[in-house]
Protein backbone atom coordinates (compact mmCIF):
# COMPACT_ATOMS: atom_id res chain seq x y z
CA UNK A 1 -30.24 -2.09 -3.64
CA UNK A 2 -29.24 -4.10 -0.57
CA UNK A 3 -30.09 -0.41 1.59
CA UNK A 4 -33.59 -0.32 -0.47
CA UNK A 5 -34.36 -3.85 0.64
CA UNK A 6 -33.88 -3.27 4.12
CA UNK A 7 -35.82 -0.01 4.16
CA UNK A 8 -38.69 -1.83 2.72
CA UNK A 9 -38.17 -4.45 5.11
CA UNK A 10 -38.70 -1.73 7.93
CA UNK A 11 -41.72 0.04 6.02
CA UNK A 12 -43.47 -3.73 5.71
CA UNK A 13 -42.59 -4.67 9.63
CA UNK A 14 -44.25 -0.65 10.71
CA UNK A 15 -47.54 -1.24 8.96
CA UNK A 16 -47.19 -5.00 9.69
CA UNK A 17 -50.47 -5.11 11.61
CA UNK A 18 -53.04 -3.17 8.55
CA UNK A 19 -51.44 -5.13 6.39
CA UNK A 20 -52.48 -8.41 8.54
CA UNK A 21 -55.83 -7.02 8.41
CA UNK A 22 -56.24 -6.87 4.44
CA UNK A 23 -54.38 -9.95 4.18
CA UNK A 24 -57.40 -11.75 6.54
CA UNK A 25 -59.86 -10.09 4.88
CA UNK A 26 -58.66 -11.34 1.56
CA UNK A 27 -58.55 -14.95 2.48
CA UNK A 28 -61.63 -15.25 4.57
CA UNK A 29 -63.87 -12.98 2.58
CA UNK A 30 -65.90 -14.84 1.23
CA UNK A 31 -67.47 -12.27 -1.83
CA UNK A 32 -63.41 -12.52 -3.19
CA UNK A 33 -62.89 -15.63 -5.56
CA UNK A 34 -59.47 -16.08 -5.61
CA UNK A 35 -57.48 -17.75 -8.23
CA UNK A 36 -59.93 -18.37 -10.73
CA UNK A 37 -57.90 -19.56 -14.03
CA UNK A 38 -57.44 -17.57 -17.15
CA UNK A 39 -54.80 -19.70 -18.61
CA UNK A 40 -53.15 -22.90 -18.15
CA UNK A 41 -49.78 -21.02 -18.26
CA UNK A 42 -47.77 -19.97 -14.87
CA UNK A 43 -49.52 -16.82 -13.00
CA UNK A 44 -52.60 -17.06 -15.32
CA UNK A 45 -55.29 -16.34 -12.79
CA UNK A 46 -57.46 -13.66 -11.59
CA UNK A 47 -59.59 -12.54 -8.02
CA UNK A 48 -62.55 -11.65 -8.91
CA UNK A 49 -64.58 -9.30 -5.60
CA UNK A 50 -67.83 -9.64 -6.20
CA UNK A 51 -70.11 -7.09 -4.35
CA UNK A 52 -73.61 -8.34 -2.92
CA UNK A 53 -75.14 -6.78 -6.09
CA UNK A 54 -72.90 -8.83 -8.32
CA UNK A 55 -74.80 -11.30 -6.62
CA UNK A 56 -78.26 -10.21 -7.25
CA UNK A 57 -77.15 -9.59 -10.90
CA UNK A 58 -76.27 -13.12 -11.37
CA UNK A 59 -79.59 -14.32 -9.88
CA UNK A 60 -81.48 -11.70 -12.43
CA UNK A 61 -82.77 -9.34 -9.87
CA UNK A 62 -81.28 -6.63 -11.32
CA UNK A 63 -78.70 -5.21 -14.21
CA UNK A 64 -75.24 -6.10 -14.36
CA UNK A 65 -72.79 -4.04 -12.38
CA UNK A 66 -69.61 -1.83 -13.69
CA UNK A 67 -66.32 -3.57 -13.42
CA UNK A 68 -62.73 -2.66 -12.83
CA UNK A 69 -60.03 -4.90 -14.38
CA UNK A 70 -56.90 -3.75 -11.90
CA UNK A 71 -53.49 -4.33 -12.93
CA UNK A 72 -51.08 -4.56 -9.89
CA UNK A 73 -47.66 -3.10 -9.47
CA UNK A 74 -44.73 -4.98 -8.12
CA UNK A 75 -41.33 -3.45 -10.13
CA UNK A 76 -41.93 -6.38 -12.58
CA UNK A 77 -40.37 -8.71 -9.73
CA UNK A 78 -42.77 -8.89 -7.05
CA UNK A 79 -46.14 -8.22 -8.46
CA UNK A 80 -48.83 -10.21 -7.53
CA UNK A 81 -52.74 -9.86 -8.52
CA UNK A 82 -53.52 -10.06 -4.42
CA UNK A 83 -51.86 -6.49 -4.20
CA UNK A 84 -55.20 -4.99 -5.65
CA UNK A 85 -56.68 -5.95 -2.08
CA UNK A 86 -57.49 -3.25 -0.37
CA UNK A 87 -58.89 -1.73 -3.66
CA UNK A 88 -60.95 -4.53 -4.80
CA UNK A 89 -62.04 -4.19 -0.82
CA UNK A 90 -63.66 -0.39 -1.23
CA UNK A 91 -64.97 -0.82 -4.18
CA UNK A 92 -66.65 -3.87 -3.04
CA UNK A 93 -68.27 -1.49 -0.71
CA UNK A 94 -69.16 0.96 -3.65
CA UNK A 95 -71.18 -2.10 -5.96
CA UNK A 96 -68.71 -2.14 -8.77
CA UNK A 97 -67.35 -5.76 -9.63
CA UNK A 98 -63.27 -6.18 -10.24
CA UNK A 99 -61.08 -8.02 -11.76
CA UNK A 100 -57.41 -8.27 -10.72
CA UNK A 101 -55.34 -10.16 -13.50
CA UNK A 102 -52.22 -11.79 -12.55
CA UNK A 103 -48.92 -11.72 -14.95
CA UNK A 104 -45.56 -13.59 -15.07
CA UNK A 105 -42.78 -11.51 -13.69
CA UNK A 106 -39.25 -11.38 -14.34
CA UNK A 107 -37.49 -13.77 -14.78
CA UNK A 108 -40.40 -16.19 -15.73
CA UNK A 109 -41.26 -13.17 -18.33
CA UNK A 110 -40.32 -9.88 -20.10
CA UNK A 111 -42.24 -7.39 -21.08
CA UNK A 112 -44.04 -9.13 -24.51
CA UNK A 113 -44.56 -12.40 -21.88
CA UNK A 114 -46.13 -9.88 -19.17
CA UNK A 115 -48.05 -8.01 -21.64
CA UNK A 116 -49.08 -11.33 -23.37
CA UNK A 117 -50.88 -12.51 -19.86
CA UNK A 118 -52.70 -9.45 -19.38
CA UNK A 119 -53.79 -9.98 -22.88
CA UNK A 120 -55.46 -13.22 -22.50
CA UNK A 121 -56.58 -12.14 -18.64
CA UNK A 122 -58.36 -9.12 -20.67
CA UNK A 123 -60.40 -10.70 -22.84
CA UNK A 124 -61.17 -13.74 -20.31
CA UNK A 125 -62.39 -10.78 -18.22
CA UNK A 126 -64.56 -9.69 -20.96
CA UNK A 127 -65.92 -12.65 -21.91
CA UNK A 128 -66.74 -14.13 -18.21
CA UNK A 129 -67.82 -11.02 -16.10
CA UNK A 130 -71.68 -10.87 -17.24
CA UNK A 131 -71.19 -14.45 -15.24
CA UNK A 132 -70.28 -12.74 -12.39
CA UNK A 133 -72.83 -10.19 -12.35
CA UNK A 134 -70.74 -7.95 -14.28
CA UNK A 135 -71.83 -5.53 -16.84
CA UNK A 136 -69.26 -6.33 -20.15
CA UNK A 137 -70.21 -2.73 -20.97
CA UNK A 138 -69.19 -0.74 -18.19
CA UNK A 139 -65.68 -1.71 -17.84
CA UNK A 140 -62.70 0.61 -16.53
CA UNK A 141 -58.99 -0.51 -16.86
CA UNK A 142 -56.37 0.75 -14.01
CA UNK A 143 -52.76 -0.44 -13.30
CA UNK A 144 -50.54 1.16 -10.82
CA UNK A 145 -46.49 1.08 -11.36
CA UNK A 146 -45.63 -1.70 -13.47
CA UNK A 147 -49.25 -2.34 -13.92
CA UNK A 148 -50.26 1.35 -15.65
CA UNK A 149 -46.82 0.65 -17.80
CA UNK A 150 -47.72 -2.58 -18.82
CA UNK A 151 -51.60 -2.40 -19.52
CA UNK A 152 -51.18 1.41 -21.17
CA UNK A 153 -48.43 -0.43 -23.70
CA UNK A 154 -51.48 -3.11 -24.31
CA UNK A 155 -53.95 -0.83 -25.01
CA UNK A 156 -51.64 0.85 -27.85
CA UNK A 157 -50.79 -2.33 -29.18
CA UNK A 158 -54.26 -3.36 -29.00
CA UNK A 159 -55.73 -0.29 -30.69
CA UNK A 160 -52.99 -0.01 -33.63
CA UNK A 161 -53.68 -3.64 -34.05
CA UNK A 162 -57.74 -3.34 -34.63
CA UNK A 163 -57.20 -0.15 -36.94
CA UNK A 164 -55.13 -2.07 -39.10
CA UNK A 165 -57.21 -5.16 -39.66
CA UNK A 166 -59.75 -3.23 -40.40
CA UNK A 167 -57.61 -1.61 -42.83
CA UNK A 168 -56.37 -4.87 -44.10
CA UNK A 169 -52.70 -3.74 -42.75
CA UNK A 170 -50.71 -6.61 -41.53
CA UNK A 171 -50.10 -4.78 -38.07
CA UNK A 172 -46.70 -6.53 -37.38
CA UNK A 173 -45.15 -4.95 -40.42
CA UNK A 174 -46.97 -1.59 -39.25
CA UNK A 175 -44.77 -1.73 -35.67
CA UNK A 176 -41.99 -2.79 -37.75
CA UNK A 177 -41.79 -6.30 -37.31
CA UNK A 178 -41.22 -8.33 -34.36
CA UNK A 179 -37.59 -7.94 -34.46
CA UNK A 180 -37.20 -4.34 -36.02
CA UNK A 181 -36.08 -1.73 -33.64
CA UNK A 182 -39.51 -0.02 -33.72
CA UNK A 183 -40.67 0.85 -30.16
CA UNK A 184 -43.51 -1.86 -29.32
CA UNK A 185 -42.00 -3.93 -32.07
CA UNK A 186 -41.82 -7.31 -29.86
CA UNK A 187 -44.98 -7.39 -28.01
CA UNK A 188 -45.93 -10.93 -28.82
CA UNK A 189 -44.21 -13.17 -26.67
CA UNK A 190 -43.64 -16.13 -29.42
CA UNK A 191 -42.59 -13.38 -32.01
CA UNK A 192 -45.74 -13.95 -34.03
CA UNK A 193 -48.82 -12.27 -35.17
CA UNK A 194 -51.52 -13.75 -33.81
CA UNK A 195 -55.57 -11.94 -34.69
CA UNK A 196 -57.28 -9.78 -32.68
CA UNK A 197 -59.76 -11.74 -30.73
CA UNK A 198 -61.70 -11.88 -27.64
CA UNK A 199 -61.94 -8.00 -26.59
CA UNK A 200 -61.91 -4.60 -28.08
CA UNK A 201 -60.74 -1.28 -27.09
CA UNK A 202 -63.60 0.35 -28.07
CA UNK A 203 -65.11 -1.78 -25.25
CA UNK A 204 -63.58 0.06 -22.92
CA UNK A 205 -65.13 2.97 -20.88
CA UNK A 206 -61.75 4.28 -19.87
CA UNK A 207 -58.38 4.15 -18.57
CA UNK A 208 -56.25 5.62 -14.91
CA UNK A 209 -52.64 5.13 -14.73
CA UNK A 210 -51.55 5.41 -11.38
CA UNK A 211 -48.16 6.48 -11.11
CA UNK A 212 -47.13 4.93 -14.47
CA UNK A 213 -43.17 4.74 -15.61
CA UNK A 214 -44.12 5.44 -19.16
CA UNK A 215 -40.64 5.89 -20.68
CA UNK A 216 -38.44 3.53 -19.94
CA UNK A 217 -35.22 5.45 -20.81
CA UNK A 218 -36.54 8.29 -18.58
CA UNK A 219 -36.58 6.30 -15.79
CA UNK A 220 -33.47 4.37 -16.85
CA UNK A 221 -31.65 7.54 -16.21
CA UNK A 222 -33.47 9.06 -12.99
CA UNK A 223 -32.31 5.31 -11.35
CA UNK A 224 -28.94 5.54 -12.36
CA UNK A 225 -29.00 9.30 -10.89
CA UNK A 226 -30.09 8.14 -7.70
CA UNK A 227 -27.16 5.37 -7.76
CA UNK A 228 -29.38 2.71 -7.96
CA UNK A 229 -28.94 1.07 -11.48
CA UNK A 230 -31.21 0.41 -14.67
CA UNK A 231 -29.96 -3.62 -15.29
CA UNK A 232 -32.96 -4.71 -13.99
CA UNK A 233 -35.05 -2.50 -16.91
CA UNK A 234 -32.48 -3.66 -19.44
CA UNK A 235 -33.72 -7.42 -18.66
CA UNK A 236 -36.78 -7.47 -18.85
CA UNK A 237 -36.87 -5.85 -22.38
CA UNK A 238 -36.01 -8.33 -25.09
CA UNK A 239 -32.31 -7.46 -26.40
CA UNK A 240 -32.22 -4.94 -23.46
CA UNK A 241 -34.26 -2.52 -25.36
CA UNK A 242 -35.96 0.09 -23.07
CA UNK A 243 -37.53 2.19 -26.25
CA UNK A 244 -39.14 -0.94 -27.81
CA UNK A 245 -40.95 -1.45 -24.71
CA UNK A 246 -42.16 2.02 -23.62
CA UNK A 247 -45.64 2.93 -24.72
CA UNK A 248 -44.59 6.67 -25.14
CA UNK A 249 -41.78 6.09 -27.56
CA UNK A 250 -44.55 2.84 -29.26
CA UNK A 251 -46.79 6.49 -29.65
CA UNK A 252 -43.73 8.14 -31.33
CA UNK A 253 -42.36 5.62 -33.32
CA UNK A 254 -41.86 5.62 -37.27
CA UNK A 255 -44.29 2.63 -37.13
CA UNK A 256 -47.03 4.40 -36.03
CA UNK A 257 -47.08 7.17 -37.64
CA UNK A 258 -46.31 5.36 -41.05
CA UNK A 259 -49.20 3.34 -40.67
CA UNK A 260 -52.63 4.14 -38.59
CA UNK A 261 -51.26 5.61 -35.92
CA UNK A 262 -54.22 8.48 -35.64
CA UNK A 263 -56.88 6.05 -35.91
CA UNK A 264 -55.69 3.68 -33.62
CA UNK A 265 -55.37 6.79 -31.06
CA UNK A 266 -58.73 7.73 -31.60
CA UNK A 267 -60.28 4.62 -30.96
CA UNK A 268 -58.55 5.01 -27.27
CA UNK A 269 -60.84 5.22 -24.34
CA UNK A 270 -60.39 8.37 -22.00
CA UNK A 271 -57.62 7.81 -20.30
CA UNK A 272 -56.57 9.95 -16.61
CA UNK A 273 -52.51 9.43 -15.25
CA UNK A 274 -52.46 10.00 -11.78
CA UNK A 275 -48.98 10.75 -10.27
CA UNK A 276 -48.14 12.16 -7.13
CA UNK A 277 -45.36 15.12 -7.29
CA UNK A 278 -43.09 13.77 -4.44
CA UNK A 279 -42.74 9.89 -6.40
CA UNK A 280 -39.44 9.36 -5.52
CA UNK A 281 -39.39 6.12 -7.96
CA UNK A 282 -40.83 7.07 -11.42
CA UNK A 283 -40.94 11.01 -11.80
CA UNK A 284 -44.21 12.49 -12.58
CA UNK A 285 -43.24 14.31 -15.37
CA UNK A 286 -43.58 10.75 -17.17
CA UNK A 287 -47.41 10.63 -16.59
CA UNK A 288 -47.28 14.28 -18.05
CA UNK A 289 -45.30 13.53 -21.09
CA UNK A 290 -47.31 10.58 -21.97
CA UNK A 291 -50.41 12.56 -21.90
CA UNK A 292 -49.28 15.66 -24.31
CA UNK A 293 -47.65 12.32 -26.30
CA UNK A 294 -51.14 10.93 -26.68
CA UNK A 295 -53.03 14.26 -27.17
CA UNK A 296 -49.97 14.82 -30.16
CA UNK A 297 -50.80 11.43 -31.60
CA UNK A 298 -54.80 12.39 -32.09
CA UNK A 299 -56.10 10.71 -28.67
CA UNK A 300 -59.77 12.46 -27.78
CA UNK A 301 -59.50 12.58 -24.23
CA UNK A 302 -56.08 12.31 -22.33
CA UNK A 303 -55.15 14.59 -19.14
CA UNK A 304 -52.73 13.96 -16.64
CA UNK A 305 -53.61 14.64 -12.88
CA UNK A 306 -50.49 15.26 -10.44
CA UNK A 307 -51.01 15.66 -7.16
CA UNK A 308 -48.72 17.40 -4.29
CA UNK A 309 -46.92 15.67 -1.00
CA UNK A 310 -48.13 12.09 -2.69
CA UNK A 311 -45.70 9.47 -2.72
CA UNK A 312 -44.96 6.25 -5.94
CA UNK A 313 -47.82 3.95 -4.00
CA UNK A 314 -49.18 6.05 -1.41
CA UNK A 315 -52.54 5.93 -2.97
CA UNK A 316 -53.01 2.32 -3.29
CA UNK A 317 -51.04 1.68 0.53
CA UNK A 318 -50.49 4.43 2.75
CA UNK A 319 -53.67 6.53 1.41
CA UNK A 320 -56.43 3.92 2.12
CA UNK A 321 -54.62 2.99 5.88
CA UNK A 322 -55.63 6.63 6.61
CA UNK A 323 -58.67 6.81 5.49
CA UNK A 324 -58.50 8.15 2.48
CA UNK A 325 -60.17 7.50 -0.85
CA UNK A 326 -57.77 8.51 -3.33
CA UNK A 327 -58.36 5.76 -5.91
CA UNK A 328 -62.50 5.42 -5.63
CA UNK A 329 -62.56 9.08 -6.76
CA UNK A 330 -61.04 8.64 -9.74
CA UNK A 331 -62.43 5.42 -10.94
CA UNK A 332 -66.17 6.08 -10.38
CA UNK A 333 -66.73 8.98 -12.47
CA UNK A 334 -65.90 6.95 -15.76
CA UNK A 335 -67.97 4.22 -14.46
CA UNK A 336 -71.02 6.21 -13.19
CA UNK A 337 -70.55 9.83 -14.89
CA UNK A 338 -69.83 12.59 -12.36
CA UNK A 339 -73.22 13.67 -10.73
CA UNK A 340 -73.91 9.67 -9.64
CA UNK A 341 -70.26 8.92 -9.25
CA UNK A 342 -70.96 11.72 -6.39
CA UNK A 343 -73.77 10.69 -4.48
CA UNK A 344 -72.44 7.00 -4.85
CA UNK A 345 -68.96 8.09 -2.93
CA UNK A 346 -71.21 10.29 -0.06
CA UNK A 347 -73.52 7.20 0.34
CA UNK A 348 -70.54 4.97 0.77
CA UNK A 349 -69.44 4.28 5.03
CA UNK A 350 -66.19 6.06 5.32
CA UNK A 351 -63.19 4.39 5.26
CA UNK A 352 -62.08 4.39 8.83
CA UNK A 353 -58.32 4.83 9.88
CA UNK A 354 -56.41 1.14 9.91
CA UNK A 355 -53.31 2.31 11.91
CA UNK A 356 -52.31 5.52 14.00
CA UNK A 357 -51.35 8.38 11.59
CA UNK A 358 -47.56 8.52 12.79
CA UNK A 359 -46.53 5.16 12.59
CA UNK A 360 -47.86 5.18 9.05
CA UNK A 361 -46.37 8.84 8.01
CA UNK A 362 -42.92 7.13 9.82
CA UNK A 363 -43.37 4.00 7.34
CA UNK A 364 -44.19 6.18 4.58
CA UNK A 365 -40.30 7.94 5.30
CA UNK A 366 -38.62 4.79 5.24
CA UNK A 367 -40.28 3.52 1.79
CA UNK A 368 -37.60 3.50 -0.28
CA UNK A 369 -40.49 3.79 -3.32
């Protein structure tokens, strides 16, 4: 780990100077509202980039905008919602409002705590972005890393969870209770079952997964084969647990397929998991498991997309320094359907190179992720 650090060090110190340049941006931008409370707990708070037709929303000159809710990555550690910068930036450019919601990491959380936040940031979200300019109907969910693990393991829990009031199933007992072995079982953070409230699933337009460790016992072993260890996955799941907090095993479990599980997979939006083939950190073949898992379990619309030569966070880092669009393409469509997801991208000013191409191909050797 100590040999990781350092080579992420050296990564951080070679694109040093783009990173400068988002950073400034961020801070003196002034269309990004930064820490805007969702909670009164620690790391409750979201940045909200609001486009200049956000702004004319708001004022009633036209309709409400689409929105992106953007879950960062950050190993669980070293997240932080001002990693969604330079994505929140573009689409800025491309008139789509987002959201980037914050969560506790390890060790102020595990999984049920960091799952919890998003939770509450969610529905906040929901309920605040017609403010904004936002249109509550048009909105698209995407986490990268830690992000796409913890907000795809929400949106089962949330799903199973509206099926079975609706049913009049106590949804706890379907998941097995909160401190049965079922995968998915310990969600809550206080143990408890608390109602559905304050957003919907069925609100949501649809889902991308970038590079998304969706089994945590499949990447518990591809760590330990590349010598570097899974106690770090083993605390942040309650009772070290890796099954009970991986959304593909919470798919697979005796819970929900005992109880509503094809409903509640149904009800899920569209959902796309992006991985590159040369992730180093979290093989792709999770992103293509999870899919045929969720196809298996009665999901309508679920397709992986894996991509050759792309790194674990080349898309959301390296990608966008070079001037390329990796990300926009995949979120408009769902937002904008295909034809004016097109001409929406051609209209947009291309993103310009931030750095020379070999310092940032050098960088991109050195990431140890």
């Amino acid at each position: 780990w100590l040999f990781m650090s350092l080579r992420l060090a050296l990564f951080s110190l070679l694109l040093l100077p783009p990173f400068l340049r988002v950073g400034l941006r961020y801070f003196r931008d002034p269309r990004v509202l930064r820490g805007v409370r969702f909670g009164p707990g620690p790391r409750q708070y979201v940045d909200i980039y609001c486009p200049a037709e956000a702004v004319a929303a708001r004022e009633g000159h036209r309709p409400g905008v689409p929105v992106v809710i953007a879950v960062m990555g950050g190993a669980w550690i070293i997240g932080h919602r001002a990693w969604n910068a330079q994505l929140g930036q573009r689409l800025m450019d491309a008139g789509i409002l987002v959201v980037a919601v914050d969560y506790r990491n390890f060790p102020l959380g595990q999984v049920p705590d960091m799952v919890a936040d998003l939770d509450k940031g969610f529905a906040w979200a929901f309920a605040h972005v017609a403010a904004y300019g936002g249109d509550p109907s048009n909105v698209l969910i995407t986490g990268q890393s830690a992000g796409a693990h913890l907000s795809s393991l929400l949106l089962l829990q949330r799903s199973l969870a509206e099926v079975c009031e609706e049913e009049a199933v106590d949804p706890e007992a379907a998941q097995g209770g909160p401190r049965a072995s079922a995968p998915g079982a310990a969600w809550q953070s206080n143990g408890e079952a608390e109602p559905v409230v304050g957003w919907s699933v069925r609100d949501v337009r649809g889902y991308v997964g970038v590079s998304g460790p969706y089994d945590l016992n499949l990447l518990a072993s591809h760590l330990e084969a590349r010598h570097l260890g899974s106690a770090l996955l083993k605390q942040i799941c309650p009772e070290g647990d890796l099954a009970r907090c991986s959304p593909i095993a919470f798919l697979q479990s005796s819970g929900w397929k005992a109880s509503s599980g094809e409903a509640a997979a149904r009800l899920l939006p569209p959902m796309l998991l992006f991985h590159g083939e040369a992730d180093k950190t979290v093989p792709s073949s999770s992103s293509e498991a999870f899919a045929e898992a969720l196809r298996a379990a009665g999901a309508k619309d679920a397709k992986a997309d894996v991509r050759p030569a792309l790194a674990h966070a080349e898309v959301i880092i390296e990608g966008p320094m070079r001037g390329e669009d990796h990300q926009i393409q995949l979120l408009l469509p769902f937002l904008l359907g295909n034809d004016d997801a097109r001409s929406r991208f051609e209209a947009l000013p291309r993103l310009k190179p931030m750095f020379p191409h070999w310092i940032i191909a050098l960088a991109s050797r050195v990431m140890p992720f």
